[in-house]
Protein backbone atom coordinates (compact mmCIF):
# COMPACT_ATOMS: atom_id res chain seq x y z
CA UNK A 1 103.91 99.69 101.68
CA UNK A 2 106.45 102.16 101.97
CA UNK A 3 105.92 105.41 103.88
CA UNK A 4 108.30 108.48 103.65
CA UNK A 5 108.70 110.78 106.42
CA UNK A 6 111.99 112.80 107.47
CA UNK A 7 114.36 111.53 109.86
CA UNK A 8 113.42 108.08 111.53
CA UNK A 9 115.14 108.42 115.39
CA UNK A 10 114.48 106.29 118.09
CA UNK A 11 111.04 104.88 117.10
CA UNK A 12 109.45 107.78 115.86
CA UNK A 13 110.24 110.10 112.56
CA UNK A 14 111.46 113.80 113.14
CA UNK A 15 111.07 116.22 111.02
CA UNK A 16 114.37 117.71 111.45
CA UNK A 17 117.25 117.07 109.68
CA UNK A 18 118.08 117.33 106.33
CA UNK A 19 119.85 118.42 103.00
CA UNK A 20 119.44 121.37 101.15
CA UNK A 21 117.93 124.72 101.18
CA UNK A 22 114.49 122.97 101.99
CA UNK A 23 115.47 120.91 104.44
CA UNK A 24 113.93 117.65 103.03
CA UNK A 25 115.13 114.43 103.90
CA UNK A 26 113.74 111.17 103.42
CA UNK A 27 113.78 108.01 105.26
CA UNK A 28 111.46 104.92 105.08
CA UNK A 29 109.10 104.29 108.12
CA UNK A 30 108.26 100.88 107.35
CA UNK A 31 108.02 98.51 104.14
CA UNK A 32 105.53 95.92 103.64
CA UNK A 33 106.26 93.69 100.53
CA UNK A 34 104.37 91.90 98.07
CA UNK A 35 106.67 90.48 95.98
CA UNK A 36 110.16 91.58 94.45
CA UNK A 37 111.28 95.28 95.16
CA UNK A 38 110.86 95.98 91.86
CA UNK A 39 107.29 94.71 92.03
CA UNK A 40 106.59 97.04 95.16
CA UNK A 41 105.09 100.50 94.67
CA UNK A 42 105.34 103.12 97.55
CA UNK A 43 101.72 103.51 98.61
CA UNK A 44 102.33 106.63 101.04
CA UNK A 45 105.20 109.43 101.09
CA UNK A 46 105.32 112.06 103.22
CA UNK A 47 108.07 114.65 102.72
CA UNK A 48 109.04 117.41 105.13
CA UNK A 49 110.80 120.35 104.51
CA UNK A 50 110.39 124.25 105.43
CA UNK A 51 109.64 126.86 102.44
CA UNK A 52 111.97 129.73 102.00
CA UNK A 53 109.70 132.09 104.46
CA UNK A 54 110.47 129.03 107.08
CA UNK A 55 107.09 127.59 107.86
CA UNK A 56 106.81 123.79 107.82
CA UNK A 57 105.33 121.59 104.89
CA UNK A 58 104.58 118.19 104.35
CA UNK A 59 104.36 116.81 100.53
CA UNK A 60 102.29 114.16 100.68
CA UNK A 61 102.35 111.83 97.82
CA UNK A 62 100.61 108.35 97.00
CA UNK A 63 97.41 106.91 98.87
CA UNK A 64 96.29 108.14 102.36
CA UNK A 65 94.13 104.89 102.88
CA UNK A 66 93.47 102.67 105.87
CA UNK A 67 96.88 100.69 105.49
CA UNK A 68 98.43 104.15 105.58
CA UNK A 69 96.49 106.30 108.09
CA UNK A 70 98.19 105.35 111.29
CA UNK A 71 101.71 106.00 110.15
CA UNK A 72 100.77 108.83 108.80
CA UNK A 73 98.55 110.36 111.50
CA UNK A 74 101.66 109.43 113.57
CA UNK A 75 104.13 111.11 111.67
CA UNK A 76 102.11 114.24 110.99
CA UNK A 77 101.48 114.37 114.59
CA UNK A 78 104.89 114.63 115.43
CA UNK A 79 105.63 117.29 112.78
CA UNK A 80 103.33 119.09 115.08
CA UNK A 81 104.74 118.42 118.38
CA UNK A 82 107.90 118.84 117.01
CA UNK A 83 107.85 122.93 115.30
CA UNK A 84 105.95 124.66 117.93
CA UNK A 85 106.03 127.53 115.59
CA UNK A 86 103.39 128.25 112.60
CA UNK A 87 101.41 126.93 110.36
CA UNK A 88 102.31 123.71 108.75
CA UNK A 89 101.06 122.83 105.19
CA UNK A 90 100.33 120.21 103.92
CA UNK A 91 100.38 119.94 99.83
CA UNK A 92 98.27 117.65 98.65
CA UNK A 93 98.83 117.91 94.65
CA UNK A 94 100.49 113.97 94.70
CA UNK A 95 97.93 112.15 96.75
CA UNK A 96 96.29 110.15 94.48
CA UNK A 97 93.89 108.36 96.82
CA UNK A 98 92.19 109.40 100.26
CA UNK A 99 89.64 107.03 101.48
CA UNK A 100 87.65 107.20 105.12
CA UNK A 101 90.57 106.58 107.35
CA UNK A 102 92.53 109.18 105.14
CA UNK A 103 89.86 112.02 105.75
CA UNK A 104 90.10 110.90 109.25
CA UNK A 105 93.49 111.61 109.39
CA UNK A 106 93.01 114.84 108.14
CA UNK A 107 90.51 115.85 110.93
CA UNK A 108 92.68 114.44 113.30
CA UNK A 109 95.42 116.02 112.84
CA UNK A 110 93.46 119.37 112.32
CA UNK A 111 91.98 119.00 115.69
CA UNK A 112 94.99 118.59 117.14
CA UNK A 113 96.63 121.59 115.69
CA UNK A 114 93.83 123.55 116.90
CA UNK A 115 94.12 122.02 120.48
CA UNK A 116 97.75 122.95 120.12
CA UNK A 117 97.20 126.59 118.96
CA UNK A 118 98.62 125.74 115.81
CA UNK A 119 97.16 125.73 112.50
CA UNK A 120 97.42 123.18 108.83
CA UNK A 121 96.42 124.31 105.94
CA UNK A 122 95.91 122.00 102.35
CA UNK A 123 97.47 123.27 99.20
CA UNK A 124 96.28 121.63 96.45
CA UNK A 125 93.75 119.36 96.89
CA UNK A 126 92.06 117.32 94.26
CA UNK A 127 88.86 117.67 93.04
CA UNK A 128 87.48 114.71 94.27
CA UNK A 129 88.92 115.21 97.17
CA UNK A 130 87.47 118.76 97.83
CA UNK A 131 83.69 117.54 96.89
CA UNK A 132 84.56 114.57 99.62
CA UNK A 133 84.95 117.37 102.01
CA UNK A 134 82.03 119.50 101.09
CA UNK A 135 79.81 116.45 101.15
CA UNK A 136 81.56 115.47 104.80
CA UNK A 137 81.66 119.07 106.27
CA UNK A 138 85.27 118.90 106.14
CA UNK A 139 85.52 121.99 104.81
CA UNK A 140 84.54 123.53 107.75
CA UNK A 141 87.62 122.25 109.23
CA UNK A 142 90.08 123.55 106.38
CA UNK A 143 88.46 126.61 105.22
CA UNK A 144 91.19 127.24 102.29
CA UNK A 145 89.23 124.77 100.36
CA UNK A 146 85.67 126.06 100.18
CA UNK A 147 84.84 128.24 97.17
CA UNK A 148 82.42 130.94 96.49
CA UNK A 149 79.01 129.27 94.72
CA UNK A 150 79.54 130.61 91.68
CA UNK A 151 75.86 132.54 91.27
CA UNK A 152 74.36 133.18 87.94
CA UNK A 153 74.99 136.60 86.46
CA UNK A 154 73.17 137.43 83.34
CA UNK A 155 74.85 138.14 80.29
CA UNK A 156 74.32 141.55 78.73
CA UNK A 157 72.03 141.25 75.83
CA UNK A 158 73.69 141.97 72.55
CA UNK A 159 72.25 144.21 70.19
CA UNK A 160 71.11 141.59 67.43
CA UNK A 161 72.20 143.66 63.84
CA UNK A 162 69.92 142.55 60.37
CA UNK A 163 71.89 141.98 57.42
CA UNK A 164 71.58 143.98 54.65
């Protein structure tokens, strides 16, 4: 298992740091291997960097699963301790897999933002994903994924013509 985060310092990964006009940087957290490096597949990335208007945002790409949730509850934690500032965002177009302990990541780190007087927001969930959090009540917590229930509107009756 591989997990991404920004800079790794003194135990625990900061988010600061970094190259470019986004401010990512990269570092692994911790590897677990199977077999040959070549064999291993990252299981977890989490990429920080700050948009152009500034505010924080975490990529995260891979599975959020329970070999993953405690490095990244741990890391997304200290995003939050660490930019006192904002919202921070968390785009979750790449995660391919969130299972219970992934979900309770989420919540836990949503709580904590609120305790904080911060807010995180999800860009891009799945679809899956989303229905996981209706069916939860999740998406009580992160309000940017609930749509409106689409409600039946009738269609206006066309004028049916007779052929001549």
């Amino acid at each position: 298992m591989t997990v991404r985060a920004g800079r790794f310092t003194g135990g625990k990964a900061a988010p600061y740091g970094g190259i470019g006009a986004m401010g990512a940087m990269t570092a692994d957290l911790a590897h677990a291997y199977d077999g040959t490096r070549e064999e291993q597949e990252e299981q977890l990335q989490l990429l920080y960097q700050r948009t152009a208007d500034g505010q924080a945002m975490v990529n995260v790409r891979g599975e959020l699963d329970i070999a993953t949730a405690e490095q990244a509850h741990s890391y997304l934690r200290t995003v939050l301790d660490s930019d006192k500032k904002g919202k921070v965002t968390l785009n979750l177009a790449e995660l391919t897999f969130c299972d219970a302990a992934g979900l309770g990541v989420l919540a836990k780190v949503a709580n904590h933002a609120r305790e904080t007087g911060r807010s995180v927001r999800l860009t891009s969930p799945r679809p899956a994903l989303v229905r996981i959090m209706r069916i939860t009540g999740m998406d009580a917590m992160f309000p940017e994924v609930r749509t409106p229930v689409l409600r039946m509107v009738p269609a206006p009756r066309q004028a049916v013509g007779i052929a001549d």
